[in-house]
C-alpha atoms as a PDB file:
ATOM      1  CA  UNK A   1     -25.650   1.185   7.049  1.00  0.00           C
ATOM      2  CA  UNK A   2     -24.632  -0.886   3.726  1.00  0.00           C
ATOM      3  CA  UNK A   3     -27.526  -2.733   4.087  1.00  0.00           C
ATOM      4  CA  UNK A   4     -30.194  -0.193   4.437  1.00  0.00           C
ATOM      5  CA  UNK A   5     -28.751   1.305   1.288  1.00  0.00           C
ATOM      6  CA  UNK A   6     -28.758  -2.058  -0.463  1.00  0.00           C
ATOM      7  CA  UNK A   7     -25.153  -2.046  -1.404  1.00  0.00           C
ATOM      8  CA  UNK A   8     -23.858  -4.785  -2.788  1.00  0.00           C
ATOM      9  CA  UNK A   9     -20.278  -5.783  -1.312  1.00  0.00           C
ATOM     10  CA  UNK A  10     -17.410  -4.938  -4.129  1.00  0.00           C
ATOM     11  CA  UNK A  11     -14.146  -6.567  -4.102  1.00  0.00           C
ATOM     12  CA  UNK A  12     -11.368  -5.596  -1.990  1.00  0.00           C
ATOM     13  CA  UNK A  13      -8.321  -3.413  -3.556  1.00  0.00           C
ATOM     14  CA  UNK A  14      -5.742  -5.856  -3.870  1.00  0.00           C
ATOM     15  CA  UNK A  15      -2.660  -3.558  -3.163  1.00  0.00           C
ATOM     16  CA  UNK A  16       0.415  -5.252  -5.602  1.00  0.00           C
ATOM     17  CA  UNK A  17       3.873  -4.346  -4.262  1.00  0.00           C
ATOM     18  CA  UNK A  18       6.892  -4.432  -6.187  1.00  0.00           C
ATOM     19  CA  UNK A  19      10.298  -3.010  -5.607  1.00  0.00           C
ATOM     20  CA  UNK A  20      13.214  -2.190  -8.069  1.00  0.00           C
ATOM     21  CA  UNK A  21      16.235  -1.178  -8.237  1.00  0.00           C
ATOM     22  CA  UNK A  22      16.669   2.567 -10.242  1.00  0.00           C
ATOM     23  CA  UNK A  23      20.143   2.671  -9.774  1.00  0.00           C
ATOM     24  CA  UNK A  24      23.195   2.230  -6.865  1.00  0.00           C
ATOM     25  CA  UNK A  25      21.572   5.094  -4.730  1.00  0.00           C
ATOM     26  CA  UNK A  26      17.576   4.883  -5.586  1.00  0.00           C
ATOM     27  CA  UNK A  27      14.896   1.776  -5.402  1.00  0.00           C
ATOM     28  CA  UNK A  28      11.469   2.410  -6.482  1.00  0.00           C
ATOM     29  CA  UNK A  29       8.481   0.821  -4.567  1.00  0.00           C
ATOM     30  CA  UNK A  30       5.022   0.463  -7.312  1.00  0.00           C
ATOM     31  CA  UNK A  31       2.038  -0.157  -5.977  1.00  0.00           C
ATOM     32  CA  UNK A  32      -1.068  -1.276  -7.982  1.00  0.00           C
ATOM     33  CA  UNK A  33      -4.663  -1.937  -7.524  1.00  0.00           C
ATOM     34  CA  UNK A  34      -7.383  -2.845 -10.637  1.00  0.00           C
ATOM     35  CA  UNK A  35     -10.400  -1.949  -7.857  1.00  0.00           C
ATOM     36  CA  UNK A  36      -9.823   1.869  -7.009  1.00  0.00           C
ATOM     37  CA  UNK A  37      -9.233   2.740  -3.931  1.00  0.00           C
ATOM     38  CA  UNK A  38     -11.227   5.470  -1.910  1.00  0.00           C
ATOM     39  CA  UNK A  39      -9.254   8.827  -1.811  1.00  0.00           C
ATOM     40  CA  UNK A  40      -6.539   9.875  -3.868  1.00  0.00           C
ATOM     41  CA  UNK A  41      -3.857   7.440  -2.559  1.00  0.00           C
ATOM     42  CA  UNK A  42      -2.957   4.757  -0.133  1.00  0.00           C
ATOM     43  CA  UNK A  43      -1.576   5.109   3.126  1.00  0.00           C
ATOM     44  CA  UNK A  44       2.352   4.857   3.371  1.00  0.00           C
ATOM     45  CA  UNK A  45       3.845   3.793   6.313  1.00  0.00           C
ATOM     46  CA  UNK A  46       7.496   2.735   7.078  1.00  0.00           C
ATOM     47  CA  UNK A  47       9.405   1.380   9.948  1.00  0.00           C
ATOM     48  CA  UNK A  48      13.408   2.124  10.273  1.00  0.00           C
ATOM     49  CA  UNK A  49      15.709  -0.006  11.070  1.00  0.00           C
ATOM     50  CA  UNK A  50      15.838   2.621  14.284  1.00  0.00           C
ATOM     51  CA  UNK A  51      12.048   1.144  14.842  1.00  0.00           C
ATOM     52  CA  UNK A  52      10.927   4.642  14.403  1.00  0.00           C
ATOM     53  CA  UNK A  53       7.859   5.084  12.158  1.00  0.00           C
ATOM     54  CA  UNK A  54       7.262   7.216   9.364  1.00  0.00           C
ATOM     55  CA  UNK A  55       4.782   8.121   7.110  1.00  0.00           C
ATOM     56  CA  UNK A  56       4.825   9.973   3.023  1.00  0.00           C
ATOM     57  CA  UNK A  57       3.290  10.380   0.230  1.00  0.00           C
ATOM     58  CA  UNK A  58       3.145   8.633  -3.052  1.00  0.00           C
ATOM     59  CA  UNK A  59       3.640   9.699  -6.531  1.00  0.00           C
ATOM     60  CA  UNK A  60       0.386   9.435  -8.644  1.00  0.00           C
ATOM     61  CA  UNK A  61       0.854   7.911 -11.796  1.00  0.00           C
ATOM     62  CA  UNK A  62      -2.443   6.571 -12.823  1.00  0.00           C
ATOM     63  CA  UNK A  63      -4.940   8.167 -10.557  1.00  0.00           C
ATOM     64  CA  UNK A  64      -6.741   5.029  -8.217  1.00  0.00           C
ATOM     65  CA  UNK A  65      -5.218   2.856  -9.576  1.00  0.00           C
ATOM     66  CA  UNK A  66      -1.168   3.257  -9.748  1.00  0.00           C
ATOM     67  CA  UNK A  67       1.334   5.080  -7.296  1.00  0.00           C
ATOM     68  CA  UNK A  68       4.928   5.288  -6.907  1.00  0.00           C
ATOM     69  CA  UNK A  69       7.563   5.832  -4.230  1.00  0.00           C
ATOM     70  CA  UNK A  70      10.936   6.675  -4.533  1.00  0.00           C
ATOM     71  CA  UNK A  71      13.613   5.561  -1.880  1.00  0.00           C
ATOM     72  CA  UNK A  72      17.009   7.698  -1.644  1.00  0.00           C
ATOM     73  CA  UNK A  73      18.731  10.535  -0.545  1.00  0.00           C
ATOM     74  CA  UNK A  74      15.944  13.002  -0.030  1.00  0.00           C
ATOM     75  CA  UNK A  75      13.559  10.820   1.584  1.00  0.00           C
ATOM     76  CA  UNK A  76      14.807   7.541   3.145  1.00  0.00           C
ATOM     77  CA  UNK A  77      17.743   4.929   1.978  1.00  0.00           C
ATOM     78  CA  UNK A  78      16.033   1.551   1.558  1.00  0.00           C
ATOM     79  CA  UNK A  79      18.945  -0.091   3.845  1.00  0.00           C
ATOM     80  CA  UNK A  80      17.587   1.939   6.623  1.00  0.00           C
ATOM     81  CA  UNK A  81      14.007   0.612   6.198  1.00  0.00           C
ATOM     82  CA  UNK A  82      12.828  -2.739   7.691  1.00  0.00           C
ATOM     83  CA  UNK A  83       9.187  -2.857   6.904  1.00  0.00           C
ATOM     84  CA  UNK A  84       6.956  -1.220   4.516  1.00  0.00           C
ATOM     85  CA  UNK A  85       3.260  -0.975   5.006  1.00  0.00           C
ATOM     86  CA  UNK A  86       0.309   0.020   2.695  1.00  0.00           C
ATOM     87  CA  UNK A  87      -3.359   0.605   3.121  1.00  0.00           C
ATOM     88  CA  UNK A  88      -6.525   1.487   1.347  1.00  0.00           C
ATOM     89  CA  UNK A  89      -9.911   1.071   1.158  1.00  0.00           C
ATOM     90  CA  UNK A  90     -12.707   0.370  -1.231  1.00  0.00           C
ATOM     91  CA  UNK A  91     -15.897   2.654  -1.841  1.00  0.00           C
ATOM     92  CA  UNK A  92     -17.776  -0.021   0.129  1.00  0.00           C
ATOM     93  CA  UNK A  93     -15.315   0.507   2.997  1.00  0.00           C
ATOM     94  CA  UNK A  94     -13.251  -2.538   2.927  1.00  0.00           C
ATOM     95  CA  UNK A  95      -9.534  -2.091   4.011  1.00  0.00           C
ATOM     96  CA  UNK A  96      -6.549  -3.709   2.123  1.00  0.00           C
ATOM     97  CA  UNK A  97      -3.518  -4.096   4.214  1.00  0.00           C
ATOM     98  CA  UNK A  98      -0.051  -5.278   2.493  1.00  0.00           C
ATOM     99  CA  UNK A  99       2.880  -5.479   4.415  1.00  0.00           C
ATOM    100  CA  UNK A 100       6.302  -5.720   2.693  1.00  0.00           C
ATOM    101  CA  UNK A 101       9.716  -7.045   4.091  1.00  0.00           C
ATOM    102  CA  UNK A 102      12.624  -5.272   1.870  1.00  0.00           C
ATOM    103  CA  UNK A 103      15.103  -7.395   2.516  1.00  0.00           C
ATOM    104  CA  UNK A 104      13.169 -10.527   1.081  1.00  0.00           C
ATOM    105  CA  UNK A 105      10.676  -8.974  -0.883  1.00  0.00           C
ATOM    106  CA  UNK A 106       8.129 -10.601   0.796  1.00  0.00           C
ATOM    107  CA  UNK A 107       4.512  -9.463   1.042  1.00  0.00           C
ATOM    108  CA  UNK A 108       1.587 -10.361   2.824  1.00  0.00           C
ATOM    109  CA  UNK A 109      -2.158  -9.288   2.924  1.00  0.00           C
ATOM    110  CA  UNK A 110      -5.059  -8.710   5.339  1.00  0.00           C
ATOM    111  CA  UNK A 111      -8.497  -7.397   4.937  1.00  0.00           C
ATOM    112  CA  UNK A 112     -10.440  -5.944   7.577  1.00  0.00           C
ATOM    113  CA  UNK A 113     -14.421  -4.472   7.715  1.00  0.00           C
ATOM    114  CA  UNK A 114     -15.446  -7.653   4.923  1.00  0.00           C
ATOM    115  CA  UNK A 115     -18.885  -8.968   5.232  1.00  0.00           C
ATOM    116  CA  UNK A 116     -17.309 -12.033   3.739  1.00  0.00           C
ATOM    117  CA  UNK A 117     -14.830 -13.660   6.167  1.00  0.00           C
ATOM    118  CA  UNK A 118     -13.517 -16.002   3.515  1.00  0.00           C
ATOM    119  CA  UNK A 119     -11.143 -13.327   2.021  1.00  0.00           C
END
């Protein structure tokens, strides 16, 4: 189908994660892309410690391009959460997949539906 339109492939969303500490009680997870992403938001997913899996919303804070998350009381405490997964896509349909461990901080990436299997 991208072909018959003559779309040219765009680069993927990169999906940056970061997590802070707000205070004792709170963390805040940022996410940021400098491609947009294709619908208001990413996909939030967590897994608990339980290994039950959730899903939320994000704050917006610069539309397509910046979101936020807050971890705490009224949603989930980030010692209860053992994985943290995010997804979007491009407008050329290209999915961006980071995967964050809490405890270390450390995140990696996948892309799926690339005509370019070097990414």
């Amino acid at each position: 189908m991208r072909s018959a339109l003559d779309l040219l492939p765009e680069t993927p969303c990169e999906l940056d994660l970061s997590l802070k500490a707000v205070d004792n009680c709170r963390h805040m997870l940022e996410v940021q892309s400098k491609i947009p992403n294709f619908g208001p938001q990413p996909w939030l997913a967590l897994k608990t410690s339980a290994g039950t899996y959730h899903y939320d919303n994000f704050d917006i804070h610069v539309p397509f391009h910046r979101w936020q998350y807050v971890f705490d009381e009224e949603t989930f405490p980030l010692n209860s959460i053992c994985a943290i997964g995010v997804a979007a896509k491009n407008a050329y349909g290209i999915t961006t997949v980071s995967l964050m461990d809490p405890a270390s901080g450390k995140v990696s990436k996948q892309y799926w539906n690339t005509a370019d299997k070097g990414l």
